[in-house]
Protein backbone atom coordinates (compact mmCIF):
# COMPACT_ATOMS: atom_id res chain seq x y z
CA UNK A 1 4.11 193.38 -65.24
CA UNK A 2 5.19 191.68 -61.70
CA UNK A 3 1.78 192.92 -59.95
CA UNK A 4 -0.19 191.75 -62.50
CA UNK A 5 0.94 187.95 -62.81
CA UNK A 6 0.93 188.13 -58.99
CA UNK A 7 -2.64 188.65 -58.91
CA UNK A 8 -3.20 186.24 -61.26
CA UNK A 9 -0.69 183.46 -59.22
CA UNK A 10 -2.56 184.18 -56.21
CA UNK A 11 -5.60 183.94 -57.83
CA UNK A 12 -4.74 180.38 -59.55
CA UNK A 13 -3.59 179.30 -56.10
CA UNK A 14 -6.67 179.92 -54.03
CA UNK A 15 -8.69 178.59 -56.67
CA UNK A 16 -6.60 174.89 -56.19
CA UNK A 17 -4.76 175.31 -59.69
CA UNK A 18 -1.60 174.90 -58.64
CA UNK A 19 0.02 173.70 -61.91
CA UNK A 20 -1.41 177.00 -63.20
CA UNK A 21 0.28 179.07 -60.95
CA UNK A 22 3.60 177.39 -61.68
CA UNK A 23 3.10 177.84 -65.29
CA UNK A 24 2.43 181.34 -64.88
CA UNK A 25 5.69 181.54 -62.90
CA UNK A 26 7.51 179.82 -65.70
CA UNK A 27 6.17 182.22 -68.08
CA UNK A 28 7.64 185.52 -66.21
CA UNK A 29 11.46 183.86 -66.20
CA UNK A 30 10.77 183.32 -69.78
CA UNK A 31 9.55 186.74 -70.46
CA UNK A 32 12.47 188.01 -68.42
CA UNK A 33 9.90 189.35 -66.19
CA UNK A 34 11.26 190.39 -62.61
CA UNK A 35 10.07 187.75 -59.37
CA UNK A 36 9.03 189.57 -56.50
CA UNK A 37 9.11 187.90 -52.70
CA UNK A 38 5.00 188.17 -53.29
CA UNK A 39 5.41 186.10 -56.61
CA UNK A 40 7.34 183.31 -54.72
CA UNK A 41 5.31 183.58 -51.63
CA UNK A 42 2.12 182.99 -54.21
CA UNK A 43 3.67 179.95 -55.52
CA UNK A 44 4.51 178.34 -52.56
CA UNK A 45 1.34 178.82 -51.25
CA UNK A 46 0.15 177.43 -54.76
CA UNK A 47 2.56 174.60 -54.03
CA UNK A 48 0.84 173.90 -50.67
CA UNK A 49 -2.38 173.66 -52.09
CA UNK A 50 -1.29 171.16 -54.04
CA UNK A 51 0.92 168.97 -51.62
CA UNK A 52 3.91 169.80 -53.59
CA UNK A 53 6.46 170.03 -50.86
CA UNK A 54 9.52 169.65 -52.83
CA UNK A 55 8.71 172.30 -54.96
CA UNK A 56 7.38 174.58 -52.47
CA UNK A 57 11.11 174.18 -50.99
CA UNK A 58 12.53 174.97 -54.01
CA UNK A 59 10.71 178.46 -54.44
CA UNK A 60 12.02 178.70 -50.94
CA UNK A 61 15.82 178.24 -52.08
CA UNK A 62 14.90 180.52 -55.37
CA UNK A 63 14.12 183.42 -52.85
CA UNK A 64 17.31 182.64 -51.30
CA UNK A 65 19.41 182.73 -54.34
CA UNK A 66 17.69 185.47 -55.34
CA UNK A 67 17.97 187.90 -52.23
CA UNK A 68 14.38 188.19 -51.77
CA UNK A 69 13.13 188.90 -48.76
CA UNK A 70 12.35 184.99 -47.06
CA UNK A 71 9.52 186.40 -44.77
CA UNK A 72 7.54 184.71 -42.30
CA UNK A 73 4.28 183.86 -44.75
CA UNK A 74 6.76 182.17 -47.38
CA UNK A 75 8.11 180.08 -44.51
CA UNK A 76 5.06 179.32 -43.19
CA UNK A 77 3.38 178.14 -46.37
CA UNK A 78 6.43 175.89 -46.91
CA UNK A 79 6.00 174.37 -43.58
CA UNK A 80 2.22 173.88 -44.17
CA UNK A 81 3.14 172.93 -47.72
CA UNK A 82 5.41 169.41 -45.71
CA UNK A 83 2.70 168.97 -43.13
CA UNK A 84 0.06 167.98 -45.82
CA UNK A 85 2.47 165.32 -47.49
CA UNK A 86 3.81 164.23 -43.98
CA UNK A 87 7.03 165.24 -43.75
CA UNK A 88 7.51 166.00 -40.32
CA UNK A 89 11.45 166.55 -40.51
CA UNK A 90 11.52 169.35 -42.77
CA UNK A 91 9.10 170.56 -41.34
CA UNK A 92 10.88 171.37 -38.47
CA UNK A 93 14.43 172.15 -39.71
CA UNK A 94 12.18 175.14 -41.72
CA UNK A 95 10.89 176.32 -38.52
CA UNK A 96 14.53 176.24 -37.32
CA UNK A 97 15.46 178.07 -40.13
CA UNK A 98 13.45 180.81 -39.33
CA UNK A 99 15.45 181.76 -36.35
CA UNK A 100 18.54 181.91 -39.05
CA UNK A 101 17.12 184.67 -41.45
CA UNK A 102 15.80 186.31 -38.60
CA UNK A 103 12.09 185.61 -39.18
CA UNK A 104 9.70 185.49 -36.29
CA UNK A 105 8.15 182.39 -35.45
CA UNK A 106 4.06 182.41 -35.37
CA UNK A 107 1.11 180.76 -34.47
CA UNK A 108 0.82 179.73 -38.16
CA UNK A 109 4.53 178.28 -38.73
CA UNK A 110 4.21 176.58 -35.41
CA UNK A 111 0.78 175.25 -35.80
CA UNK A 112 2.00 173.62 -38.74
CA UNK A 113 5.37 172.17 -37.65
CA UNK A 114 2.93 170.86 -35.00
CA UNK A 115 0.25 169.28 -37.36
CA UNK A 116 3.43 168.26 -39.21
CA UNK A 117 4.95 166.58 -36.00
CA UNK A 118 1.61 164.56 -34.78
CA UNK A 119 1.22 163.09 -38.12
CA UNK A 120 4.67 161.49 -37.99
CA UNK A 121 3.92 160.11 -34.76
CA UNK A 122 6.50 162.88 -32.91
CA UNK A 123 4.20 163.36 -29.93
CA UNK A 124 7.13 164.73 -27.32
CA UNK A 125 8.35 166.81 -30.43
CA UNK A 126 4.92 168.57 -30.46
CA UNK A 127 4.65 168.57 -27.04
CA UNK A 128 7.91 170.74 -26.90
CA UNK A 129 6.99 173.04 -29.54
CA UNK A 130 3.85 173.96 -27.40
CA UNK A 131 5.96 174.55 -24.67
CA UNK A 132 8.26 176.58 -26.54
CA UNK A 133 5.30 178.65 -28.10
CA UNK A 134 4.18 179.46 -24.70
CA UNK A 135 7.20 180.52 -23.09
CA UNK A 136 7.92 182.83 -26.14
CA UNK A 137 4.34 184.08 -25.89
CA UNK A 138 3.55 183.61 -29.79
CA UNK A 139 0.85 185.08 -31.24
């Protein structure tokens, strides 16, 4: 049952086993068992955790291909998930992308692109995020 190996993702993933969570996920394609926008949410946070950025995109283009709802905390995650292995760049073409599938920007996805931009040394790119941020009044 989806809810059930969500809980269980989730749980994996806040408890640093990200491998676990992906395994998990694994084992619901090969049960045939339906992926919800919470399961792939789960793993990228899972992903995050464990500074797997490339993989955390790829649950992001899953969702895609998949027609699940992309929503702001899957984003997010993702853009935490290329701050933590300093890679500024997509980083910010995911906050970009936001705008694209209509998801809201917030403190979270910006924070990160932010953290993401100061660690690859792209001072006047943070600098104009914060700007933006304010002018847009996110919360």
């Amino acid at each position: 049952d989806t809810s059930v190996y969500n809980a269980c993702i989730s749980a994996c993933s806040r408890g640093h086993h990200w491998q676990l969570s992906l395994d998990l996920h694994k084992d619901m394609v090969v049960g045939s068992i339906r992926c919800s926008t919470i399961t792939c949410s789960a793993c990228i946070s899972a992903c995050e955790k464990g500074q797997q950025w490339n993989l955390a995109l790829a649950f992001l283009a899953e969702m895609n291909r998949a027609k699940l709802n992309c929503d702001e905390y899957a984003f997010s995650a993702c853009i935490s998930a290329c701050e933590k292995s300093w890679h500024w760049e997509a980083a910010l073409s995911l906050l970009n992308e936001m705008t694209g599938h209509r998801v809201a920007r917030n403190v979270v996805s910006y924070s990160a692109c932010i953290s993401a931009c100061e660690k690859g040394g792209q001072w006047l790119l943070a600098l104009d995020m914060l700007s933006e941020m304010s002018r847009g009044q996110v919360r």
